[in-house]
N, C-alpha and C. Protein backbone atom coordinates (compact mmCIF):
# COMPACT_ATOMS: atom_id res chain seq x y z
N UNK A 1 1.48 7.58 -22.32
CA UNK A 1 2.32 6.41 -22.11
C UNK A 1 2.06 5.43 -23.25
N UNK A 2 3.07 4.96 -23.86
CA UNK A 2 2.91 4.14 -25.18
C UNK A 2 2.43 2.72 -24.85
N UNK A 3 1.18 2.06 -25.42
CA UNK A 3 1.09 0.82 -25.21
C UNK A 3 2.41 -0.34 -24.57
N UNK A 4 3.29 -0.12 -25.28
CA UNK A 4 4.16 -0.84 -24.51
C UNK A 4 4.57 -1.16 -23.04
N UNK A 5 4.84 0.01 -22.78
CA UNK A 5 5.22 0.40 -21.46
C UNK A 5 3.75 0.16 -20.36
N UNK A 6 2.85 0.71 -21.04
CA UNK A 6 1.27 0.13 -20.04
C UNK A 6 1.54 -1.37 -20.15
N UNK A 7 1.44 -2.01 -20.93
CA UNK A 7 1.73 -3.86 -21.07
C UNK A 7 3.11 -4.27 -19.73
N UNK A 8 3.85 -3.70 -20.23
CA UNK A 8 5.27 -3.98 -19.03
C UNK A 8 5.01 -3.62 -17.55
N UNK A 9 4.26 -2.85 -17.20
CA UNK A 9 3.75 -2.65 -15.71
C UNK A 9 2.51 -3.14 -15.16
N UNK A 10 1.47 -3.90 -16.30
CA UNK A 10 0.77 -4.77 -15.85
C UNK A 10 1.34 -6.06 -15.30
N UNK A 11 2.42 -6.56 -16.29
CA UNK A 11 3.45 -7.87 -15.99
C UNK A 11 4.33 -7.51 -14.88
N UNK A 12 4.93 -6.33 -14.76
CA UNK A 12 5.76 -6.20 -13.43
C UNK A 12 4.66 -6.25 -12.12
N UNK A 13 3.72 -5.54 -12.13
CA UNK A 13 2.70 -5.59 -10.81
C UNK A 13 2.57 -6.84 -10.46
N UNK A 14 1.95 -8.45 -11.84
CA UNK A 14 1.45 -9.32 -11.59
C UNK A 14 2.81 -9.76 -10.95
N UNK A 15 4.29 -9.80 -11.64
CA UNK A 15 5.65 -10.68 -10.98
C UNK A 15 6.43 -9.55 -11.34
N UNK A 16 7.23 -9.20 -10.31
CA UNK A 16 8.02 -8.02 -10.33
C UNK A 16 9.64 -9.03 -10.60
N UNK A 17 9.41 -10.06 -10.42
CA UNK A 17 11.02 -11.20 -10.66
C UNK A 17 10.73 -11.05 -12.13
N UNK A 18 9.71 -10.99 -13.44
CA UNK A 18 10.31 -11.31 -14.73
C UNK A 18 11.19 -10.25 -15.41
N UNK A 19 12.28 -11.25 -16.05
CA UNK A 19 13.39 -10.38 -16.60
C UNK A 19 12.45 -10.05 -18.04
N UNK A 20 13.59 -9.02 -18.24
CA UNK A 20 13.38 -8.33 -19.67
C UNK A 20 13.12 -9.38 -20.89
N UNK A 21 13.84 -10.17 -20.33
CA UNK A 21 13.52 -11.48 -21.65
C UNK A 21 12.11 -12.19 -21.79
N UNK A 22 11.63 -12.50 -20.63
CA UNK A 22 10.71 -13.28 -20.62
C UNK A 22 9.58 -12.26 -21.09
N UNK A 23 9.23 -10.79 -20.65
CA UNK A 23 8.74 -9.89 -20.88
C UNK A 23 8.66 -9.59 -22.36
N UNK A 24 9.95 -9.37 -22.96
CA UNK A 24 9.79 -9.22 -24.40
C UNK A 24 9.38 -10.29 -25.13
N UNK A 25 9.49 -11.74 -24.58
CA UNK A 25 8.57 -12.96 -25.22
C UNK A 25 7.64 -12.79 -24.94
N UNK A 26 7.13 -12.42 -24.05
CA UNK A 26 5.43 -12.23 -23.87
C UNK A 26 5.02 -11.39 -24.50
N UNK A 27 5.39 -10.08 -24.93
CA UNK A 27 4.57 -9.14 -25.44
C UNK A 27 5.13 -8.95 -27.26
N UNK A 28 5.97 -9.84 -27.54
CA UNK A 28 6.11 -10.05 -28.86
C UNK A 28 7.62 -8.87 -29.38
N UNK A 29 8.22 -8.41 -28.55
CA UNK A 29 8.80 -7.45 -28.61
C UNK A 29 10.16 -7.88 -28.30
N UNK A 30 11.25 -6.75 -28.48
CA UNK A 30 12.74 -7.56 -27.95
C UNK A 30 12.81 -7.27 -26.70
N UNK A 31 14.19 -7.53 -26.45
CA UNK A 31 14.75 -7.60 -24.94
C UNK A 31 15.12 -6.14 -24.34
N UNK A 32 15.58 -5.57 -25.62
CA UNK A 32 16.52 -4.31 -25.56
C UNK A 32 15.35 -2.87 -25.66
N UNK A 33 14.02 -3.27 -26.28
CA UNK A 33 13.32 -2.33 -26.27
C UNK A 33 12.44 -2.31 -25.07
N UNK A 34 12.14 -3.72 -24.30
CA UNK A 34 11.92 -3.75 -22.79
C UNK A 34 12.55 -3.32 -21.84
N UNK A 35 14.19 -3.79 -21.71
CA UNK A 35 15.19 -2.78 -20.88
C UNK A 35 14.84 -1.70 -20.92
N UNK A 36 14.81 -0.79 -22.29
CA UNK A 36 15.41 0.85 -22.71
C UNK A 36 14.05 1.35 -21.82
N UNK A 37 12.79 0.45 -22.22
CA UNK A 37 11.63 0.95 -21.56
C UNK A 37 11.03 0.82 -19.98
N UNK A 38 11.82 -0.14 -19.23
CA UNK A 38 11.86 0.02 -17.89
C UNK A 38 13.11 0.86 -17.57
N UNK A 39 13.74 0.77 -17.78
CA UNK A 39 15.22 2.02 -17.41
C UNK A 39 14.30 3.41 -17.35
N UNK A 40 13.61 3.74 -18.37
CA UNK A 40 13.29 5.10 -18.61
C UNK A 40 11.84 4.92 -17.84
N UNK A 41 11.22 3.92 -17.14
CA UNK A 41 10.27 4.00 -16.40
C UNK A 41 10.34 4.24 -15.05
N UNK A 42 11.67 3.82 -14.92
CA UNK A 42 12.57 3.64 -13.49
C UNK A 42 13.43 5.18 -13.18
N UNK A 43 13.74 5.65 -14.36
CA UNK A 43 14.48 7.22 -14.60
C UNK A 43 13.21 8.31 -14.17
N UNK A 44 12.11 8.14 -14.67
CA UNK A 44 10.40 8.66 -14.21
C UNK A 44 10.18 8.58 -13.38
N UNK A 45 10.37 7.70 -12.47
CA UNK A 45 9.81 7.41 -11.01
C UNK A 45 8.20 6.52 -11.51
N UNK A 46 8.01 6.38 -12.66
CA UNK A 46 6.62 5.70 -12.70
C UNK A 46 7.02 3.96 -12.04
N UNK A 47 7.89 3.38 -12.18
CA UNK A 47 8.63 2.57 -11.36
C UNK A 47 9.06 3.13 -10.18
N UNK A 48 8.85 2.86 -9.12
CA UNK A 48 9.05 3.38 -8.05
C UNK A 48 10.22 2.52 -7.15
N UNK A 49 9.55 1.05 -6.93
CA UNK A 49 10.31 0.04 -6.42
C UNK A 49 9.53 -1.05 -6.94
N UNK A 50 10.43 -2.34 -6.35
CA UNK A 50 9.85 -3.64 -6.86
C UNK A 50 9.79 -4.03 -5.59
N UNK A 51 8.46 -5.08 -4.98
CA UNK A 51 8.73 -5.27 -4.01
C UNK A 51 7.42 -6.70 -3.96
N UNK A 52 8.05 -7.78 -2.74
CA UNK A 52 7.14 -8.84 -2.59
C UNK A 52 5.89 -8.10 -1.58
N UNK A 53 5.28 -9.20 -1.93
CA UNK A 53 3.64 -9.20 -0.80
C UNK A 53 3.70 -9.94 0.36
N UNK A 54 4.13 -9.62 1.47
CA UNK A 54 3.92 -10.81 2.74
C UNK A 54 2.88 -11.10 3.38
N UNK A 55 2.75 -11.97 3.33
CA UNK A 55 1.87 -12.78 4.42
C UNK A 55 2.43 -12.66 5.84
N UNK A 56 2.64 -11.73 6.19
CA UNK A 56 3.14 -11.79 7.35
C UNK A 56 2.37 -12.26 9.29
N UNK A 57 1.41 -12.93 8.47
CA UNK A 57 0.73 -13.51 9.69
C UNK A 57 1.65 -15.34 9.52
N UNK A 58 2.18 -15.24 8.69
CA UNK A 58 2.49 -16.49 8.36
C UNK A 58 4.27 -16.49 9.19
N UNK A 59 4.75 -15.23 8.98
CA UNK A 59 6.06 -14.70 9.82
C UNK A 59 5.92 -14.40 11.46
N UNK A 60 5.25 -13.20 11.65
CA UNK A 60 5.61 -12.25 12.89
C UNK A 60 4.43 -11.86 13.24
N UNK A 61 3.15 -12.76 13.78
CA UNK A 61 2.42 -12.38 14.51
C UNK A 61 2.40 -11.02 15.24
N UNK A 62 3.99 -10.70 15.78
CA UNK A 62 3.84 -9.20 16.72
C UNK A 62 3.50 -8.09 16.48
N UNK A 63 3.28 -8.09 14.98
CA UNK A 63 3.32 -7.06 14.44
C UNK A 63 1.83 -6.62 14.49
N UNK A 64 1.69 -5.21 14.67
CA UNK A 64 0.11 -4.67 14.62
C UNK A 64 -0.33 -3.85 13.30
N UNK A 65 -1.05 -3.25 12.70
CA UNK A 65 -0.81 -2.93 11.68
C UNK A 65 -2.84 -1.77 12.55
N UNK A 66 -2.61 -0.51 11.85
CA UNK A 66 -3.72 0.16 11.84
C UNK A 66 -3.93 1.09 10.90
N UNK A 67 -5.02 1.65 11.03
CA UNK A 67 -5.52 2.49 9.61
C UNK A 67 -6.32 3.75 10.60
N UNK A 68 -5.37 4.99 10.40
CA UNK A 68 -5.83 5.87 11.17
C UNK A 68 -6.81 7.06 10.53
N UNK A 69 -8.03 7.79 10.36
CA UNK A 69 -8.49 8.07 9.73
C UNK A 69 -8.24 9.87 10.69
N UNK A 70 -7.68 10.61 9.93
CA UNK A 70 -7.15 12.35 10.64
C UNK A 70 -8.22 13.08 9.50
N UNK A 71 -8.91 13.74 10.76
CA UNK A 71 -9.07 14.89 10.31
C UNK A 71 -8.67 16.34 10.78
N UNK A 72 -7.79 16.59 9.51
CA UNK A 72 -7.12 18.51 9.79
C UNK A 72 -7.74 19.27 8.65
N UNK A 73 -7.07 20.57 9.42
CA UNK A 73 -7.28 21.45 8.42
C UNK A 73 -6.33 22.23 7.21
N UNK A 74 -6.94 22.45 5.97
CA UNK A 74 -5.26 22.61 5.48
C UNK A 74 -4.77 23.74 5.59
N UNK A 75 -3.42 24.00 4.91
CA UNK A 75 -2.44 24.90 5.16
C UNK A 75 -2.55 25.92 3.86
N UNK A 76 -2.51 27.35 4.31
CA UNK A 76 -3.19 28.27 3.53
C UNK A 76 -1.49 28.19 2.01
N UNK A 77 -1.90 27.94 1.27
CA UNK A 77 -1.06 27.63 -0.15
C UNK A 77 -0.65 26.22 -0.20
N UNK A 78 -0.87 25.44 1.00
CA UNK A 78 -0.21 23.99 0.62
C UNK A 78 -1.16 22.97 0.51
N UNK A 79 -2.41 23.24 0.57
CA UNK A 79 -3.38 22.66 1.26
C UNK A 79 -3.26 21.72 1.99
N UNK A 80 -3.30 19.70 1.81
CA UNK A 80 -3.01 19.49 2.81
C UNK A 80 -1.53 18.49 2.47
N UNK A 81 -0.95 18.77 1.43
CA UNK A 81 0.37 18.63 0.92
C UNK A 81 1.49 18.39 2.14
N UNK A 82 1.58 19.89 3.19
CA UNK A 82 2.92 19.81 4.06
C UNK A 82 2.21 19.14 5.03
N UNK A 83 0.86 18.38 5.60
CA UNK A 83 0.46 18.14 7.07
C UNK A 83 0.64 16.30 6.13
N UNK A 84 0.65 15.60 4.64
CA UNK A 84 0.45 14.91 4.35
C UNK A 84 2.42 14.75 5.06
N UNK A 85 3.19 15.10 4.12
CA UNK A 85 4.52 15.38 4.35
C UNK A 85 4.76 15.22 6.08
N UNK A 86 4.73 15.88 6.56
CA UNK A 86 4.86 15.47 8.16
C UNK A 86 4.24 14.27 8.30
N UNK A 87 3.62 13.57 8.45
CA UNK A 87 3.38 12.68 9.01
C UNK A 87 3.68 11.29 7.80
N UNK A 88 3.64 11.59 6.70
CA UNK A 88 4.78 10.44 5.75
C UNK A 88 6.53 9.92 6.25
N UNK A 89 6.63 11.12 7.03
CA UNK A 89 8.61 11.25 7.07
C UNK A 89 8.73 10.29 8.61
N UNK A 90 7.59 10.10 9.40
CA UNK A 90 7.79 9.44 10.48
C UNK A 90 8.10 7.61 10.45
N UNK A 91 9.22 7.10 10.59
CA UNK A 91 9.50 5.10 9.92
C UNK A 91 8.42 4.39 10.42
N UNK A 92 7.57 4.77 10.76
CA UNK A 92 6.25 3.82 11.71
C UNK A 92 4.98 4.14 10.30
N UNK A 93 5.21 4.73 9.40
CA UNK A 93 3.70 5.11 8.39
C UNK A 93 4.18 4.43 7.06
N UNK A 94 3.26 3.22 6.99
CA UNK A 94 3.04 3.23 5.84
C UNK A 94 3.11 3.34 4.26
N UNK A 95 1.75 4.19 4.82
CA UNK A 95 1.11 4.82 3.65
C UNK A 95 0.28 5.97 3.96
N UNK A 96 0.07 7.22 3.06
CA UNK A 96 -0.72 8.00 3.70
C UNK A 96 -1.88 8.60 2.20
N UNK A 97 -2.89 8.28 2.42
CA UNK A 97 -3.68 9.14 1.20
C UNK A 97 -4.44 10.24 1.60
N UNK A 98 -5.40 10.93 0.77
CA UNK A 98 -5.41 11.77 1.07
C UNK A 98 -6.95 11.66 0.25
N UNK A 99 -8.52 11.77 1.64
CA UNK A 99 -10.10 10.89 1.21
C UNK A 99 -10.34 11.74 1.27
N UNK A 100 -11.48 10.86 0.42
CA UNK A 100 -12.69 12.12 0.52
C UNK A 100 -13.74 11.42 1.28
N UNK A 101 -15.03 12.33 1.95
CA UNK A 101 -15.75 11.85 3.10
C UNK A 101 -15.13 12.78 4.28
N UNK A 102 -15.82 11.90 5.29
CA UNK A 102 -15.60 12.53 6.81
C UNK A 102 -14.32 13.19 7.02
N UNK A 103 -13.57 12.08 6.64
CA UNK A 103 -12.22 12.46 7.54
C UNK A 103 -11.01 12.97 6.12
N UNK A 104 -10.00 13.70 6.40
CA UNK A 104 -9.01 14.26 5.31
C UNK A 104 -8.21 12.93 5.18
N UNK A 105 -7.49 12.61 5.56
CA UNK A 105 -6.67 11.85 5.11
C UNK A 105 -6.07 10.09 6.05
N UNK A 106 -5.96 9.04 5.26
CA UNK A 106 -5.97 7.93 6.01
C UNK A 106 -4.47 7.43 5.70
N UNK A 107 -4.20 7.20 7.40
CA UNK A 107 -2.97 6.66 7.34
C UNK A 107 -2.78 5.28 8.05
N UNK A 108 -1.66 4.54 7.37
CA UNK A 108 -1.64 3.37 7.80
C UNK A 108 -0.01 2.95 8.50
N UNK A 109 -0.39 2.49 9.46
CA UNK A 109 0.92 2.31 9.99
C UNK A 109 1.28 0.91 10.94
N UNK A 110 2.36 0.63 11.34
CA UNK A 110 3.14 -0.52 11.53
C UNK A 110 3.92 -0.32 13.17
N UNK A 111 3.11 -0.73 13.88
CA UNK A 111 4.03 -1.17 15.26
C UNK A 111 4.13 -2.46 15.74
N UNK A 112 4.91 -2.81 17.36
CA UNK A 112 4.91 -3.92 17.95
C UNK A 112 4.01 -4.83 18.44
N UNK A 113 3.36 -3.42 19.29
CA UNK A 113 1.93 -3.89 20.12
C UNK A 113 1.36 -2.50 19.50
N UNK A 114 -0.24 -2.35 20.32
CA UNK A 114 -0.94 -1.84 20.54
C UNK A 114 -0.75 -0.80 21.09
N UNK A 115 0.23 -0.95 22.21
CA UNK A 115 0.84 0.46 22.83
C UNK A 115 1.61 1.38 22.31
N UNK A 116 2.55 0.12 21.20
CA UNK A 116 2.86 1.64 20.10
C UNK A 116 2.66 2.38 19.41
N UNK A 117 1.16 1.70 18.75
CA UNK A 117 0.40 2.36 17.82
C UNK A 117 0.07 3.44 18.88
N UNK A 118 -0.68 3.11 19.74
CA UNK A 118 -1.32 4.15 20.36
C UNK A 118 -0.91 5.79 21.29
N UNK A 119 0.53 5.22 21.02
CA UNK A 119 2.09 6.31 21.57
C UNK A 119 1.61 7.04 20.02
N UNK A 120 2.10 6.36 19.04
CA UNK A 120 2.17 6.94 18.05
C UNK A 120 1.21 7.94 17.78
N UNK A 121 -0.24 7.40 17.79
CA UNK A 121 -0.94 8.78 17.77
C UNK A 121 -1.45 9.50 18.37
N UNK A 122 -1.54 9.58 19.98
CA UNK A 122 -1.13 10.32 20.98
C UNK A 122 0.49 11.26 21.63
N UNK A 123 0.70 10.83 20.96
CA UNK A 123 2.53 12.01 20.93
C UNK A 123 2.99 12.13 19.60
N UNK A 124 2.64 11.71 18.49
CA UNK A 124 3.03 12.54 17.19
C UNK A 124 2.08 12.95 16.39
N UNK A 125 0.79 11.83 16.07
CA UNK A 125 0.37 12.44 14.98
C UNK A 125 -0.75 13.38 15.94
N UNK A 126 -1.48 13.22 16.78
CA UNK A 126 -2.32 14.22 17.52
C UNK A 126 -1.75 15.25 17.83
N UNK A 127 -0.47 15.25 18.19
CA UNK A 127 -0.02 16.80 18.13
C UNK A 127 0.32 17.79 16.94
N UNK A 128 0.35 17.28 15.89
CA UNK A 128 0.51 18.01 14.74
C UNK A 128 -0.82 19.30 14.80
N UNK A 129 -0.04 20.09 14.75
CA UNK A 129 -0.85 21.77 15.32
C UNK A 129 -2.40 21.52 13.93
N UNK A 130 -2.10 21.23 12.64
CA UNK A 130 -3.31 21.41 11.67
C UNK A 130 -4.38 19.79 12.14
N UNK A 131 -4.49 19.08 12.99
CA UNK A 131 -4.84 17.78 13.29
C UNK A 131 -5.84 17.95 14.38
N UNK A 132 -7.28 18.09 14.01
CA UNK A 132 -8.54 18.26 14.36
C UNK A 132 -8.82 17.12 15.30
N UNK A 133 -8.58 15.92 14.67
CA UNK A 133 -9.10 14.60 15.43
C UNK A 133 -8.43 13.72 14.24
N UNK A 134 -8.58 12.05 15.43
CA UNK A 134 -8.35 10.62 14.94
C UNK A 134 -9.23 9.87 15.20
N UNK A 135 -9.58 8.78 14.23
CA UNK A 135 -10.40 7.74 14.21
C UNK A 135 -9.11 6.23 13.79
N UNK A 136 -9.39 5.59 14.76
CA UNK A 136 -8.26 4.26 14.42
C UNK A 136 -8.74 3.11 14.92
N UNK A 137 -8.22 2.41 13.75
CA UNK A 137 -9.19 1.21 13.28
C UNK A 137 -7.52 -0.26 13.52
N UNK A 138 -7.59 -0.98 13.80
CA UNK A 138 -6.45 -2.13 13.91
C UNK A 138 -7.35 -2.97 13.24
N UNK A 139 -6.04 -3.52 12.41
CA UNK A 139 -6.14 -4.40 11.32
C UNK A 139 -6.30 -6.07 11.77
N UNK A 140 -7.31 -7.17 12.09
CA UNK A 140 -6.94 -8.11 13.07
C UNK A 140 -6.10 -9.16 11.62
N UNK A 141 -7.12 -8.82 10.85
CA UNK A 141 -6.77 -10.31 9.77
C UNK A 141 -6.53 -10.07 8.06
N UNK A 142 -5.74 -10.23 7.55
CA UNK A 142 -5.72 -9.58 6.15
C UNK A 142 -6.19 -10.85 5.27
N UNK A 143 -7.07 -10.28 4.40
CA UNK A 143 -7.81 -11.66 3.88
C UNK A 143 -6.98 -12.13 2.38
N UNK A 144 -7.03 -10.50 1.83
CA UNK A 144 -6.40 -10.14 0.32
C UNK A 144 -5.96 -8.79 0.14
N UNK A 145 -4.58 -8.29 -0.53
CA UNK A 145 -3.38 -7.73 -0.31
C UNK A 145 -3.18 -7.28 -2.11
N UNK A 146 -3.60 -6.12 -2.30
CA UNK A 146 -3.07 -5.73 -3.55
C UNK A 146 -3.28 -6.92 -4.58
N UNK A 147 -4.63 -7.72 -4.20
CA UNK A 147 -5.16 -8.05 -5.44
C UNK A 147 -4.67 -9.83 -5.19
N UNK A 148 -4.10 -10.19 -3.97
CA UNK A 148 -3.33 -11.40 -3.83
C UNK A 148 -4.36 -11.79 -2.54
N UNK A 149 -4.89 -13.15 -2.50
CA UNK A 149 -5.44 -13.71 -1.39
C UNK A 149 -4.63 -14.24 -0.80
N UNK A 150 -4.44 -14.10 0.43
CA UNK A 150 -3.95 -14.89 1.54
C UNK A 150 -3.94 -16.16 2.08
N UNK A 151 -5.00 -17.07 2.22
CA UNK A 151 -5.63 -17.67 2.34
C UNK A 151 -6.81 -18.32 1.75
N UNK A 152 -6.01 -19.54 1.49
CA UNK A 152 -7.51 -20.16 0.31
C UNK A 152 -8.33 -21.23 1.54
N UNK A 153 -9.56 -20.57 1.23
CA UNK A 153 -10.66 -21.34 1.68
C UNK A 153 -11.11 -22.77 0.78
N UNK A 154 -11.23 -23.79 2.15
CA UNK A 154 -11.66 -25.24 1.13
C UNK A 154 -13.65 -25.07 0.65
N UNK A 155 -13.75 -25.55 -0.45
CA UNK A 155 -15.14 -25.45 -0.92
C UNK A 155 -15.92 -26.38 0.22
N UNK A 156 -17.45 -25.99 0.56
CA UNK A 156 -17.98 -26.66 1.45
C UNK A 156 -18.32 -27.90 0.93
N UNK A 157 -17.90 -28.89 1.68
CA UNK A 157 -18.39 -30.43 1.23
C UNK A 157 -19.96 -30.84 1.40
N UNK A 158 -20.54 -30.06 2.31
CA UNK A 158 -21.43 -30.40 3.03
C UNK A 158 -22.61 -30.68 2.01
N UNK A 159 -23.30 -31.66 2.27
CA UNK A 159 -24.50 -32.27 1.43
C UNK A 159 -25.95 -31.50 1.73
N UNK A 160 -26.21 -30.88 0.65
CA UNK A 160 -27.25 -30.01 0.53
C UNK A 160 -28.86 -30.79 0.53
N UNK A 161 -29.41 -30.33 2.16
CA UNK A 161 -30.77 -30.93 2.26
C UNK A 161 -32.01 -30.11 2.01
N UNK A 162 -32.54 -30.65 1.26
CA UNK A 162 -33.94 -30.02 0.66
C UNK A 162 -35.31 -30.40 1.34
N UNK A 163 -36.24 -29.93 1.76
CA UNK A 163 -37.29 -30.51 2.81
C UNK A 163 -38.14 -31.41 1.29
């Protein structure tokens, strides 16, 4: 990947709103060789989407959010590729990676309450035939988000006593 293009996806990660212009002023370059080079980053899939960060404790309290830790076994030529695939295609996940340690792979997912999470992995992902066991963890408070804090803490005022 040509220096350029590494420079243009550090600036899109930090603000995914700057146009091509402001981009090619920043990195000393034109407008048209920033376009040609997100178009063809975006044609790659190395651009995937652009997307904001919510604070969504600041929105919709209802929302639950958990981090399910599966361990299966894999699939003889796919390893664990098609059991990752099944459980990506379900609108309630996330994100799904794929650890190392205890457990194979950690997924994160998005319900109402508690009861849906817990539908969720008691009637879909526990039944998946290669799916050994679950470990699940609910998310209460998000502090910092892809590198973005949430919440700024005030510095302590408090007057420091020495004996």
């Amino acid at each position: 990947m040509s220096e350029l293009k590494s420079k243009i996806l550090d600036l899109l990660k930090e603000d995914a709103r700057l146009s091509a212009g402001t981009i090619a002023t920043m990195l000393g370059s034109t407008e048209t060789e920033v376009s040609a080079a997100i178009d063809e980053m975006e044609k790659d899939h190395v651009i995937v989407k652009y997307a904001a960060v919510v604070n969504w404790s600041k929105v919709d309290d209802e929302k639950v959010t958990a981090l399910i830790e599966v361990e299966c076994s894999p699939e003889r030529g796919r390893g664990f590729e098609s059991i990752a695939e099944r459980i990506y295609l379900y609108p309630e996940v996330k994100s799904v990676y794929l650890m190392s340690g205890a457990y194979d792979l950690c997924v994160e997912i998005e319900g109402k309450n508690l009861k849906e999470v817990a539908s969720f992995v008691s009637n879909k992902l526990s039944t998946i035939e290669s799916v050994i066991s679950t470990k699940t963890f609910f998310i209460l408070k998000k502090y910092k988000q892809d590198g973005i804090i949430f919440e700024e803490f005030e510095d302590d005022h408090r007057l420091l006593i020495s004996p």
